[in-house]
N, C-alpha and C. Protein backbone atom coordinates (compact mmCIF):
# COMPACT_ATOMS: atom_id res chain seq x y z
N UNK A 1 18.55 -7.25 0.80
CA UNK A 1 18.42 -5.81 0.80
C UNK A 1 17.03 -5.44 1.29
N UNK A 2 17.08 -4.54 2.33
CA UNK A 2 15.22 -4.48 2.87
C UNK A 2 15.62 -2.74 1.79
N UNK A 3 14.21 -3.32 1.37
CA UNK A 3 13.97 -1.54 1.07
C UNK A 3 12.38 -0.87 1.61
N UNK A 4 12.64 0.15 2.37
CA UNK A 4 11.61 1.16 3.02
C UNK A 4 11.21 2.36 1.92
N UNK A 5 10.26 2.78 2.79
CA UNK A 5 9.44 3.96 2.09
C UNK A 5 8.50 4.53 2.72
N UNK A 6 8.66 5.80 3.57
CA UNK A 6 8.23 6.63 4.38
C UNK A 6 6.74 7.07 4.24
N UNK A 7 6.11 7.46 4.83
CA UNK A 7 4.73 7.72 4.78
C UNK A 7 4.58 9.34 4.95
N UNK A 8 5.59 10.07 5.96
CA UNK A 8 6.19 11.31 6.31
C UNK A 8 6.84 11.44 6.69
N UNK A 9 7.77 12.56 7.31
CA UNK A 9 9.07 12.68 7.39
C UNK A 9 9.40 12.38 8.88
N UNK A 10 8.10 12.16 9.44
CA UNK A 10 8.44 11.64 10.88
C UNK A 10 9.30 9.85 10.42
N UNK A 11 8.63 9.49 9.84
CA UNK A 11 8.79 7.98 9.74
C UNK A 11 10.14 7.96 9.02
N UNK A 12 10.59 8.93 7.75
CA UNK A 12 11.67 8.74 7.33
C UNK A 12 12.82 8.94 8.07
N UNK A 13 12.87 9.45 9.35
CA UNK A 13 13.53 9.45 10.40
C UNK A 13 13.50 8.37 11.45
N UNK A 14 12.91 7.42 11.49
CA UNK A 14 12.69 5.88 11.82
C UNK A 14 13.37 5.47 11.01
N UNK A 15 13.30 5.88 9.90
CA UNK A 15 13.83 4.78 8.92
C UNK A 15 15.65 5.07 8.86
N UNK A 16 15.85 5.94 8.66
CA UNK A 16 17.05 6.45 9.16
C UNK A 16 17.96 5.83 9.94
N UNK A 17 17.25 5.94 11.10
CA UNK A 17 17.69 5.71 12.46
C UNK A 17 18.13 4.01 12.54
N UNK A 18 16.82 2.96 12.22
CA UNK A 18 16.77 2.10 11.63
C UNK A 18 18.10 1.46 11.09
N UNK A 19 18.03 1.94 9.45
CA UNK A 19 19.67 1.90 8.78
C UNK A 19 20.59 2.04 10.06
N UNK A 20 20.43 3.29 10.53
CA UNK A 20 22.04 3.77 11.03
C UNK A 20 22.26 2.10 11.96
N UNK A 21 21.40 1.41 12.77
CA UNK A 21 21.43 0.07 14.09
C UNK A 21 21.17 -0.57 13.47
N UNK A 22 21.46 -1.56 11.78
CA UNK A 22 20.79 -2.55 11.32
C UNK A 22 22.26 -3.41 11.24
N UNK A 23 23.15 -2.69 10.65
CA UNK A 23 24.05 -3.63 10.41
C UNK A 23 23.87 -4.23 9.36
N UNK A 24 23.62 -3.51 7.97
CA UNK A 24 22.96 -4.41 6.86
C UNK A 24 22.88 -3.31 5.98
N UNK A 25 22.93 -3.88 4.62
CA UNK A 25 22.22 -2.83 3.62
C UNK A 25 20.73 -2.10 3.58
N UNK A 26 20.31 -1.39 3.70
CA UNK A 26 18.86 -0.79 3.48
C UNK A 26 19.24 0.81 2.15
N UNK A 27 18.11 0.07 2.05
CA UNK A 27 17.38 1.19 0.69
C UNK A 27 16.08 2.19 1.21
N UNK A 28 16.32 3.58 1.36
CA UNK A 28 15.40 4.12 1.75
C UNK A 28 14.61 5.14 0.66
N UNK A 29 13.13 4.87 0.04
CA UNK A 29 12.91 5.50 -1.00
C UNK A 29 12.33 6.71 -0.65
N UNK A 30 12.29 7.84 -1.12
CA UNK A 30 11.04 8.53 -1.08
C UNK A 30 11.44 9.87 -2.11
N UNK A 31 9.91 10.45 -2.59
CA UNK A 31 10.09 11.74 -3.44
C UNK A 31 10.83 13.06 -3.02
N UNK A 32 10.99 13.71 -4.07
CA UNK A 32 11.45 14.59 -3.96
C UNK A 32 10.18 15.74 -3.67
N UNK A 33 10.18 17.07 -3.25
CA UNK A 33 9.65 18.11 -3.51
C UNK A 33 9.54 17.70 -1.87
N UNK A 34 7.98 18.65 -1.30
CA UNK A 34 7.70 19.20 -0.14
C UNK A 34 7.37 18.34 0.72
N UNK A 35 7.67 18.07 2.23
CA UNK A 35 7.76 17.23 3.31
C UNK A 35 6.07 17.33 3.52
N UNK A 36 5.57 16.41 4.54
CA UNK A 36 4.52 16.32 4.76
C UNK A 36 3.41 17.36 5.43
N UNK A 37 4.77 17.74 6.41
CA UNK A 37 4.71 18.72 7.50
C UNK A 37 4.31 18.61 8.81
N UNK A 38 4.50 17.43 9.09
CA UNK A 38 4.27 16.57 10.15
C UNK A 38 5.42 17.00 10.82
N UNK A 39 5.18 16.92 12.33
CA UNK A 39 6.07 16.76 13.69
C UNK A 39 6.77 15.81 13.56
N UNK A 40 7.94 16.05 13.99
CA UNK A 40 9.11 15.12 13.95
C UNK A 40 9.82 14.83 15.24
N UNK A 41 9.71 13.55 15.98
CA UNK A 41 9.41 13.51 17.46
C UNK A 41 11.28 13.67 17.72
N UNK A 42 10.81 13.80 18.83
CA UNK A 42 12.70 14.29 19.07
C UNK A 42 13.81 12.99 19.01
N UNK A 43 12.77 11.85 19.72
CA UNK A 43 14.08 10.36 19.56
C UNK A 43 13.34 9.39 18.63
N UNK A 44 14.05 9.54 18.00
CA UNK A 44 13.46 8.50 16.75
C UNK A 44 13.87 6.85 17.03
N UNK A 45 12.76 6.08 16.73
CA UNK A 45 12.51 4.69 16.89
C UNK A 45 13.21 3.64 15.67
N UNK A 46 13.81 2.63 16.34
CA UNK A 46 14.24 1.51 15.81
C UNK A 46 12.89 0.91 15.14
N UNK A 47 12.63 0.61 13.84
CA UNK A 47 11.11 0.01 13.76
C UNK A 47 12.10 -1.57 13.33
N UNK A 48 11.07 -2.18 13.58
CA UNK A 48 11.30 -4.12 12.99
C UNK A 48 11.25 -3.97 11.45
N UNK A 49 12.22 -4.82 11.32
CA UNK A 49 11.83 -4.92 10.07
C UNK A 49 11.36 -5.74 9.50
N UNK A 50 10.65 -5.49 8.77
CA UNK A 50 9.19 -5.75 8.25
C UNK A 50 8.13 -5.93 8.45
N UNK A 51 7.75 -4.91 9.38
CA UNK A 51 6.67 -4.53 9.62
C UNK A 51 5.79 -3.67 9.25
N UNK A 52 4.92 -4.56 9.44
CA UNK A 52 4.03 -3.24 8.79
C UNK A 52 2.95 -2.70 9.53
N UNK A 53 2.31 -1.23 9.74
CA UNK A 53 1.27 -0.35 10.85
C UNK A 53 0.18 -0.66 10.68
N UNK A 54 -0.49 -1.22 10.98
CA UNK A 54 -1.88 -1.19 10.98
C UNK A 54 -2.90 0.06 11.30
N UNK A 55 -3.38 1.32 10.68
CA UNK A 55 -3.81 2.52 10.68
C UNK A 55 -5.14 2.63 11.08
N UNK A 56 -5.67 1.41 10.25
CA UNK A 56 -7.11 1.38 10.87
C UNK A 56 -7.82 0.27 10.07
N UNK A 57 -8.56 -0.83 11.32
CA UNK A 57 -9.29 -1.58 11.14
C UNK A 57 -10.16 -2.09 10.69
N UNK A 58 -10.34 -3.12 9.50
CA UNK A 58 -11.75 -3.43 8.57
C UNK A 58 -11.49 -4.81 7.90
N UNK A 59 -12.58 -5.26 7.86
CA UNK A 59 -12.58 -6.65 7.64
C UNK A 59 -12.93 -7.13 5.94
N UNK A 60 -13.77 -6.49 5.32
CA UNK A 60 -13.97 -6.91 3.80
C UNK A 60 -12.92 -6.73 2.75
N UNK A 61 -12.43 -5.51 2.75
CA UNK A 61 -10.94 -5.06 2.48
C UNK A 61 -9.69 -4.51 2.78
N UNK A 62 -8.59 -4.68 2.42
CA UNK A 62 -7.63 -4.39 2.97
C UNK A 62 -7.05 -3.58 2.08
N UNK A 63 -6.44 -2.54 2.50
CA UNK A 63 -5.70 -1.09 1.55
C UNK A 63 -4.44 -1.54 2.32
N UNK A 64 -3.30 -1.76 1.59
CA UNK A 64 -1.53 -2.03 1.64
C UNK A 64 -1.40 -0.76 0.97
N UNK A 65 -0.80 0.41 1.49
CA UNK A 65 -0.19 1.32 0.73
C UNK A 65 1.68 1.59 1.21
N UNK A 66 1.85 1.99 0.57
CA UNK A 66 3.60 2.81 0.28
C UNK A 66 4.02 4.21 0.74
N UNK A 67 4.62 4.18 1.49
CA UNK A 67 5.22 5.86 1.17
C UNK A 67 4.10 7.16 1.40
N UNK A 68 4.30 7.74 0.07
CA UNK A 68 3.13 9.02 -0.18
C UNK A 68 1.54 8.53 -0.52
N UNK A 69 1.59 7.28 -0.67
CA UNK A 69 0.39 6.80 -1.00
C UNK A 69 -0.68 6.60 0.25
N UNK A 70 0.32 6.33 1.58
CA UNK A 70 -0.78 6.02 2.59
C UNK A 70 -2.02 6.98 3.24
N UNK A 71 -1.81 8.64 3.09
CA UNK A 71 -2.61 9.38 3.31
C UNK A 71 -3.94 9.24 1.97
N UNK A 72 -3.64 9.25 0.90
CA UNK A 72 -4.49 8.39 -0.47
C UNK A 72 -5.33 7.43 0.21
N UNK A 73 -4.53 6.63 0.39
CA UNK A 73 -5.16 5.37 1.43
C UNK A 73 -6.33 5.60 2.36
N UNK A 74 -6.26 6.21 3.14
CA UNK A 74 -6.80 6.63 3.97
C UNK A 74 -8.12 7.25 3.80
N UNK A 75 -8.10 8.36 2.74
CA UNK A 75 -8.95 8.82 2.24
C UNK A 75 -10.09 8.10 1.24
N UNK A 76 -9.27 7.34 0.51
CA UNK A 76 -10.01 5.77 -0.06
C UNK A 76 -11.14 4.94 1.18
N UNK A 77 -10.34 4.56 1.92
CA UNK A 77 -11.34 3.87 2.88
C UNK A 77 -12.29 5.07 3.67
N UNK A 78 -12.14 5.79 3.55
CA UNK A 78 -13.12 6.84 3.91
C UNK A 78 -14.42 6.95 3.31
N UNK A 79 -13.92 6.72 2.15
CA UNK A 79 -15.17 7.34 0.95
C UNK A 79 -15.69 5.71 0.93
N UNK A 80 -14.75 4.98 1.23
CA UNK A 80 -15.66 3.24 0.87
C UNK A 80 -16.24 2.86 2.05
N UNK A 81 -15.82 3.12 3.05
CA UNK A 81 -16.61 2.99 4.58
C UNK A 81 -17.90 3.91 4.79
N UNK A 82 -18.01 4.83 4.16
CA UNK A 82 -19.44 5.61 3.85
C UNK A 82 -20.24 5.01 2.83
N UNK A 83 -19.66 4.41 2.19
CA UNK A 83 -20.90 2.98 1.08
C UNK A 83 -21.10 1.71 2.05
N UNK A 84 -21.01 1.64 3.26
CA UNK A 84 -21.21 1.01 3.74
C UNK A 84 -20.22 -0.62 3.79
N UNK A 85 -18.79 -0.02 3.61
CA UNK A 85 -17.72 -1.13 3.11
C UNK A 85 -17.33 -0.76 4.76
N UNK A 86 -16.51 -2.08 5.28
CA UNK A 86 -15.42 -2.23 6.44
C UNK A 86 -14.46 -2.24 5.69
N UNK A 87 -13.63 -1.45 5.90
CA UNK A 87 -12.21 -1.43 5.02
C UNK A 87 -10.79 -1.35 6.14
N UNK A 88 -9.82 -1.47 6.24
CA UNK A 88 -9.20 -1.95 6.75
C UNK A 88 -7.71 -1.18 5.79
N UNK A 89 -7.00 -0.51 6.48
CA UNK A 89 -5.30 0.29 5.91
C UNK A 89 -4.29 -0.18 6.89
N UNK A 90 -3.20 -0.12 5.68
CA UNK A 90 -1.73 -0.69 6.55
C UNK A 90 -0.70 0.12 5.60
N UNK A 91 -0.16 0.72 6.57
CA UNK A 91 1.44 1.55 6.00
C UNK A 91 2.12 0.22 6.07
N UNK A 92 2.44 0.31 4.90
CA UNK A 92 3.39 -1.33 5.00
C UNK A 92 4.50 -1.22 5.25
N UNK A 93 5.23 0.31 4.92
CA UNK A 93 6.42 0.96 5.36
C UNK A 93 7.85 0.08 4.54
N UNK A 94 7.37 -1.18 4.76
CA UNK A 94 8.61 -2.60 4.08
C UNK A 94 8.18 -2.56 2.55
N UNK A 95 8.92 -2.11 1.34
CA UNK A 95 8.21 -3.13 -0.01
C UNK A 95 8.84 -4.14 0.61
N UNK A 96 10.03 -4.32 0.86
CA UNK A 96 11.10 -5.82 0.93
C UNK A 96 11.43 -6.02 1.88
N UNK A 97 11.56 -6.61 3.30
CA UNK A 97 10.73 -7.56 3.54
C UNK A 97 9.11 -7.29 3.56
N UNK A 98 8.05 -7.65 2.63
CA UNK A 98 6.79 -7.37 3.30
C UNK A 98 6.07 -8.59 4.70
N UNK A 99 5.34 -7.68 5.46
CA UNK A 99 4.98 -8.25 6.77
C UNK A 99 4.30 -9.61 6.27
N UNK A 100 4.42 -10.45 6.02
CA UNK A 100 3.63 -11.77 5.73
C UNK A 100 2.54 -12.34 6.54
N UNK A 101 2.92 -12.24 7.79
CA UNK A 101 2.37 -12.33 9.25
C UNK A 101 0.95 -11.91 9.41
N UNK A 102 1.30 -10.38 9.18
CA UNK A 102 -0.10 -9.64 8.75
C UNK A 102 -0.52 -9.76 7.82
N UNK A 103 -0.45 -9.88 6.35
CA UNK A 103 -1.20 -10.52 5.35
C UNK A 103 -1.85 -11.47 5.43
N UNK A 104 -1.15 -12.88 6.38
CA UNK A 104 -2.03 -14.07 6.21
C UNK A 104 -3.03 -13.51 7.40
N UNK A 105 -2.91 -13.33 8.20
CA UNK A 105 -3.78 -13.28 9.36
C UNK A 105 -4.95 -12.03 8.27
N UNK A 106 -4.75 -10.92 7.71
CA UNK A 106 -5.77 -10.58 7.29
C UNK A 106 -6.45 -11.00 5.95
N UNK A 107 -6.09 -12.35 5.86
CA UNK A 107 -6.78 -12.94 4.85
C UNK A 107 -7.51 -14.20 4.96
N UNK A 108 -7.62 -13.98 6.28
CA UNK A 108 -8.51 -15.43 6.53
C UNK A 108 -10.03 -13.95 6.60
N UNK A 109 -9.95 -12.91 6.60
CA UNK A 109 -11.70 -12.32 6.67
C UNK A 109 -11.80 -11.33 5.59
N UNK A 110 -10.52 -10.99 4.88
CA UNK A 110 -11.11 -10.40 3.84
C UNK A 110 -10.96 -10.71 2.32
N UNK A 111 -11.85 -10.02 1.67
CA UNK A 111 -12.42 -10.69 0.35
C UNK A 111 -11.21 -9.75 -1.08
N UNK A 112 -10.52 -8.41 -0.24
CA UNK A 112 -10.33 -7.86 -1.71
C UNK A 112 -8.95 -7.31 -1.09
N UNK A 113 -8.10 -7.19 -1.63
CA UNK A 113 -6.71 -6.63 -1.20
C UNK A 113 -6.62 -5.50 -2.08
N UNK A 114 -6.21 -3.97 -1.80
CA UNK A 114 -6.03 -3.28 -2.57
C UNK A 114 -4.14 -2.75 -2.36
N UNK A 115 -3.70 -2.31 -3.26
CA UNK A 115 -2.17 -2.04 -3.10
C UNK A 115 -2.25 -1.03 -3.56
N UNK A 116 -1.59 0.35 -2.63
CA UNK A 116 -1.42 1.80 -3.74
C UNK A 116 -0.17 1.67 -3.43
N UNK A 117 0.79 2.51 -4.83
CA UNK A 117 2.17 2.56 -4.51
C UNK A 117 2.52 3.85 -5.54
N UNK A 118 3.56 4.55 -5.01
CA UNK A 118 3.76 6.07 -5.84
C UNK A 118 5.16 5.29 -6.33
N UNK A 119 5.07 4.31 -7.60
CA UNK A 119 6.36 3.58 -8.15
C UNK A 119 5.35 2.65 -8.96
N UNK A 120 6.28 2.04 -10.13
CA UNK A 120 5.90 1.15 -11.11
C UNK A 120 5.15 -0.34 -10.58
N UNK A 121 4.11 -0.72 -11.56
CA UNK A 121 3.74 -1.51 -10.67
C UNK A 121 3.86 -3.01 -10.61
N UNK A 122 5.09 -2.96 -12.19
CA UNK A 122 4.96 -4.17 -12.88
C UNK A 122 6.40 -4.53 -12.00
N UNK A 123 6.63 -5.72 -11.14
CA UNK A 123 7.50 -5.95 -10.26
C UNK A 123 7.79 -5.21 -9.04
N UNK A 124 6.79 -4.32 -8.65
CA UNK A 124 6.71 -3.55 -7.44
C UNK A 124 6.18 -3.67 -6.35
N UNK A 125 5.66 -3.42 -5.41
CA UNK A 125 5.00 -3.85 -4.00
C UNK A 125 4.08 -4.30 -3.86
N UNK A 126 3.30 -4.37 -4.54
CA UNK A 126 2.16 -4.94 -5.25
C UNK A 126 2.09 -6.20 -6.03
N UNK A 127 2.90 -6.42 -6.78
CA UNK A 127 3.24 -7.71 -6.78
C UNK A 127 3.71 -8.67 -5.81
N UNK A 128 4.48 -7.93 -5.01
CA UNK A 128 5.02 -8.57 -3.86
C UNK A 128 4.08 -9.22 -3.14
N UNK A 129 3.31 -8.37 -3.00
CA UNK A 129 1.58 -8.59 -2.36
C UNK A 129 1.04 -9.54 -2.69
N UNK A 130 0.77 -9.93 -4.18
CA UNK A 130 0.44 -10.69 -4.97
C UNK A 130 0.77 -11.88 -5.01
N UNK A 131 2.36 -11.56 -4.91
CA UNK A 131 3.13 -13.01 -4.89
C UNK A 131 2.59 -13.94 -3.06
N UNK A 132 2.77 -12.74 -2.22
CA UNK A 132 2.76 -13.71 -0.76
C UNK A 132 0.93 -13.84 -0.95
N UNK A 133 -0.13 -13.44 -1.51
CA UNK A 133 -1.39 -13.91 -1.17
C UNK A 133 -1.04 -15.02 -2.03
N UNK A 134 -0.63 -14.92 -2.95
CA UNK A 134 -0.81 -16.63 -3.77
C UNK A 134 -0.18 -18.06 -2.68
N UNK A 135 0.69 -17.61 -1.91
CA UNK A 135 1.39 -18.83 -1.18
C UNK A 135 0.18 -19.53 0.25
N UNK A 136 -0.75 -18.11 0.44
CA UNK A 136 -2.18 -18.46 1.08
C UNK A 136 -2.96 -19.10 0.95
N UNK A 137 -3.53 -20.03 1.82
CA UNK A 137 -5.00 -20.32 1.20
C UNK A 137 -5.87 -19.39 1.54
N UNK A 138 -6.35 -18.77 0.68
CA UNK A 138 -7.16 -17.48 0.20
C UNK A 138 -7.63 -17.03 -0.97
N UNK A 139 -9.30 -17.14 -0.87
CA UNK A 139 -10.01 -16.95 -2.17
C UNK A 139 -9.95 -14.87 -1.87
N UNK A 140 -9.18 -14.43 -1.35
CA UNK A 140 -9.29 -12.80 -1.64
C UNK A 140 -8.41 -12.61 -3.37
N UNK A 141 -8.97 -11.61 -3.69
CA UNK A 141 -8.58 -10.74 -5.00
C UNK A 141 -7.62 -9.91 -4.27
N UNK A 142 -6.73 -9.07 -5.64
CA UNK A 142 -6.12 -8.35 -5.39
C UNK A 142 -6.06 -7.29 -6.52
N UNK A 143 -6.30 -5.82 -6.18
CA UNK A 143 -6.01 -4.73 -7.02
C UNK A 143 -4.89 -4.57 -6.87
N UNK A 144 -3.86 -3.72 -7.55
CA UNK A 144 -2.86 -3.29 -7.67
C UNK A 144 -2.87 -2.20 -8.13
N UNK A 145 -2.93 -1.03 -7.79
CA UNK A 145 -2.70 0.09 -8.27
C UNK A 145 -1.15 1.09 -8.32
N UNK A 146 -0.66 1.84 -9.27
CA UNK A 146 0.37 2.41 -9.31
C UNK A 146 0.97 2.90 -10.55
N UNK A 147 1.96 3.16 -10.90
CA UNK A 147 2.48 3.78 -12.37
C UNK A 147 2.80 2.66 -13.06
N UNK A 148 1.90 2.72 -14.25
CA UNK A 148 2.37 1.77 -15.69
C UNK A 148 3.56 1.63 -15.83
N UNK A 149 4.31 0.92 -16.35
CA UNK A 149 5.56 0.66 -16.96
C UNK A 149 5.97 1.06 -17.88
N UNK A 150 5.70 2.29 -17.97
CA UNK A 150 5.88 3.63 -19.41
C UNK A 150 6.53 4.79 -18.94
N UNK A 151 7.47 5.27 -19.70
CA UNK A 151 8.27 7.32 -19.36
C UNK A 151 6.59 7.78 -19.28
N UNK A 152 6.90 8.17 -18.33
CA UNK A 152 5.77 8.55 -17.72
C UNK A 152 5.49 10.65 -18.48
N UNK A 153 6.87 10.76 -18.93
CA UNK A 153 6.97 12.10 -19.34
C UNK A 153 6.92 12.94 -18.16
N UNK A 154 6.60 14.07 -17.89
CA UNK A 154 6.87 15.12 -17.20
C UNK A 154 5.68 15.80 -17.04
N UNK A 155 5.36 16.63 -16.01
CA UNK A 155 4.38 17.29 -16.01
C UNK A 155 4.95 18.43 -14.83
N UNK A 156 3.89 19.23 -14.21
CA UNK A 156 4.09 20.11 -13.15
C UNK A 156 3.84 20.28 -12.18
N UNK A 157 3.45 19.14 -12.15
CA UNK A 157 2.93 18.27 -10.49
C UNK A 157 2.21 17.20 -10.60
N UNK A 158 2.36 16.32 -9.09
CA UNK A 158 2.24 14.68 -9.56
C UNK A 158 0.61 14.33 -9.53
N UNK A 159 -0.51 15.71 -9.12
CA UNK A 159 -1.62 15.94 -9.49
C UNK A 159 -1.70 15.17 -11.12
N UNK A 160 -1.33 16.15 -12.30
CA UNK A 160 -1.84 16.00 -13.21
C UNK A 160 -0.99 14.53 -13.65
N UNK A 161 -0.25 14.00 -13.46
CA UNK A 161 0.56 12.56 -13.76
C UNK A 161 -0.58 11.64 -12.75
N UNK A 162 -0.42 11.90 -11.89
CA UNK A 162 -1.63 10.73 -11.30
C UNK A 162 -3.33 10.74 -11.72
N UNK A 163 -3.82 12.15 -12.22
CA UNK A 163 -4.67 11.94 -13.26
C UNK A 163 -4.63 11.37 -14.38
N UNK A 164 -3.57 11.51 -15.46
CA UNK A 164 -3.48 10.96 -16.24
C UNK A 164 -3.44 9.59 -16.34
N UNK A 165 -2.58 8.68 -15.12
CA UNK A 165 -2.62 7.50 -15.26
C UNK A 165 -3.52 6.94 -14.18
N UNK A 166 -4.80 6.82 -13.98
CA UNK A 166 -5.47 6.37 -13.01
C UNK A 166 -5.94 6.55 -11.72
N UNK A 167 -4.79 7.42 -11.19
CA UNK A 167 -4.33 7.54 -9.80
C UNK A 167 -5.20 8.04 -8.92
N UNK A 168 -6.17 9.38 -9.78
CA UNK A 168 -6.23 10.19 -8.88
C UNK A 168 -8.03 9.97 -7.75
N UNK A 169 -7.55 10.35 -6.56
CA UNK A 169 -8.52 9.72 -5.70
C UNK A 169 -10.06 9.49 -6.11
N UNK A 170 -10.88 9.84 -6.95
CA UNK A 170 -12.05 9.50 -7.72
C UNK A 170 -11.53 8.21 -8.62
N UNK A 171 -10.55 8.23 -9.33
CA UNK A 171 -10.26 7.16 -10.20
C UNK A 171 -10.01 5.59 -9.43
N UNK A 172 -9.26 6.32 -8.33
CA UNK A 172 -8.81 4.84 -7.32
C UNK A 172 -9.93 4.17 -6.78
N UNK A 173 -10.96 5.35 -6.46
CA UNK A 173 -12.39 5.38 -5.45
C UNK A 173 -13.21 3.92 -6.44
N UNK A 174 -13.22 4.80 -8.39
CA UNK A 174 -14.10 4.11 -9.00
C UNK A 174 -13.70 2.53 -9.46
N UNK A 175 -12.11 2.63 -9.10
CA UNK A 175 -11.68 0.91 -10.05
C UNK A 175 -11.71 0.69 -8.97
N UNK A 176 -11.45 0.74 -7.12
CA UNK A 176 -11.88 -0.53 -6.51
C UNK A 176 -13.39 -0.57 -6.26
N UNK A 177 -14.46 0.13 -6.44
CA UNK A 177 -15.54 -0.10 -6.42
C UNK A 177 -15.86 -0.25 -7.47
N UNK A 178 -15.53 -1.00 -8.69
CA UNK A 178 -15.77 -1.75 -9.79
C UNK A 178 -15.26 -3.12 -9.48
N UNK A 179 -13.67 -3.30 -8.59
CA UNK A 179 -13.32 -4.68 -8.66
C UNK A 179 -14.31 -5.52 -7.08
N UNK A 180 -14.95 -4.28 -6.42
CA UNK A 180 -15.52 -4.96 -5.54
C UNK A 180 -17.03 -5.18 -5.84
N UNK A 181 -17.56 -4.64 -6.75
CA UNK A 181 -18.84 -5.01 -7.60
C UNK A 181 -18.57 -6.91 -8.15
N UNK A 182 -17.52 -6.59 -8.75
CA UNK A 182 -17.79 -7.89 -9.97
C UNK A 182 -17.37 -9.03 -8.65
N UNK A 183 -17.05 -8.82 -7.79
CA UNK A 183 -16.20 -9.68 -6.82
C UNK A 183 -17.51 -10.10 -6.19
N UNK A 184 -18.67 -9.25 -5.54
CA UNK A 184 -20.12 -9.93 -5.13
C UNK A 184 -20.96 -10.20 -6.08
N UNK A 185 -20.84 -9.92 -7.50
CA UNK A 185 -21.60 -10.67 -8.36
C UNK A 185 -20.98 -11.96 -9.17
N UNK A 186 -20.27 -12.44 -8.74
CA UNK A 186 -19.19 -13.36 -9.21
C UNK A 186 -19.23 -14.70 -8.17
N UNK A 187 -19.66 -16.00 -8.80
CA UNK A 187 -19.51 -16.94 -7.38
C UNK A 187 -17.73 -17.28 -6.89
N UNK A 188 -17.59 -17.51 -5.92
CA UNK A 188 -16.24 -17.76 -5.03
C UNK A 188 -15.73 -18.92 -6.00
N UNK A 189 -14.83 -19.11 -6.19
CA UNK A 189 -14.13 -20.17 -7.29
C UNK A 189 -12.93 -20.30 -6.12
N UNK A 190 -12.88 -21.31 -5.13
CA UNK A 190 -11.69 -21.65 -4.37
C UNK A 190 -10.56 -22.62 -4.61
N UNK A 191 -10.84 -22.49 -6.19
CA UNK A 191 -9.49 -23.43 -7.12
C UNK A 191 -8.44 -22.06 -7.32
N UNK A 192 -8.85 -20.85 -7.46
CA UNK A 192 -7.89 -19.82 -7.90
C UNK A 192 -7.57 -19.01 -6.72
N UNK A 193 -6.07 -18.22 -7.22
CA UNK A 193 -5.59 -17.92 -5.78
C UNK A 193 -4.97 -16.43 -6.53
N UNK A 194 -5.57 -15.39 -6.15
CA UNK A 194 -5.33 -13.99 -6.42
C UNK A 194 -4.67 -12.92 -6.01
């Protein structure tokens, strides 16, 4: 079963399109409420599957985001590329198949993997992540960021739910520039695989 997850509604129309020429089961996720508001090109593209976009280029860390998370993303390496970080984003677009290809190849230069995902995180894309850096030889870390494994309850927008649980872009900003602190004050241990 590949399952996708749109970044905007241009792409969820790739993805679409995709399903309709696969010949296969696909799972296509994404939220409910207001579209991105993005242009939606008139012939929509077959994408590979499992691939994943490479958005923009950086070598110390790597941001894997999901869905609604990749504009997050984006804005993350923004604020960490002005501390003087090379950071590096990928719409992974695939949780299932994830691009492996591109993981190993960006883990022979970088030191910290970050994962955002607008979904649970305990068996989610992020683990997935987790699981294919461990099959690497690669001393990189990995954050995982996303929704606890708790009823998350209700609120009135996914503002105050992604404040509450970590999410929100200062919070994301401060736990990977905490896991990338302890990561240069910490010697390389190339017995463990993260």
């Amino acid at each position: 079963m590949t399952i996708m997850q749109p970044k905007d509604e241009d792409e969820l129309s790739d993805m679409l399109h995709t399903s309709l020429h696969s010949g296969a089961p696909m799972f296509i996720r994404f939220p409910r409420g207001p579209a991105a508001g993005v242009k939606i090109k008139d012939q929509p593209k077959i994408l590979k599957i499992g691939e994943a976009e490479v958005l923009r280029q950086g070598e110390e860390i790597q941001i894997w985001a999901l869905g609604t998370m990749v504009p997050e993303a984006l804005a993350l390496a923004e604020k960490l590329s002005a501390r003087g970080l090379s950071v590096g984003v990928v719409n992974a677009r695939f949780a299932k198949p994830i691009d492996k290809a591109l993981l190993a190849q960006q883990a022979t230069g970088a030191k910290l993997f970050v994962t955002l995902e607008d979904a649970v995180v305990t068996g989610g894309f992020g683990s997935a992540v987790l699981e294919a850096l461990s099959e690497i030889t690669t001393t990189a870390r990995c954050v995982r960021l996303g929704w606890p494994d708790v009823f998350a309850g209700h609120a009135t927008d996914v503002k105050t739910l992604r404040e509450k649980y970590g999410l929100s872009s200062q919070q994301m900003l401060a736990t990977v520039q905490t896991a990338w602190a302890s990561l240069e004050n910490s010697p390389q241990n190339t017995d463990l695989k993260y």
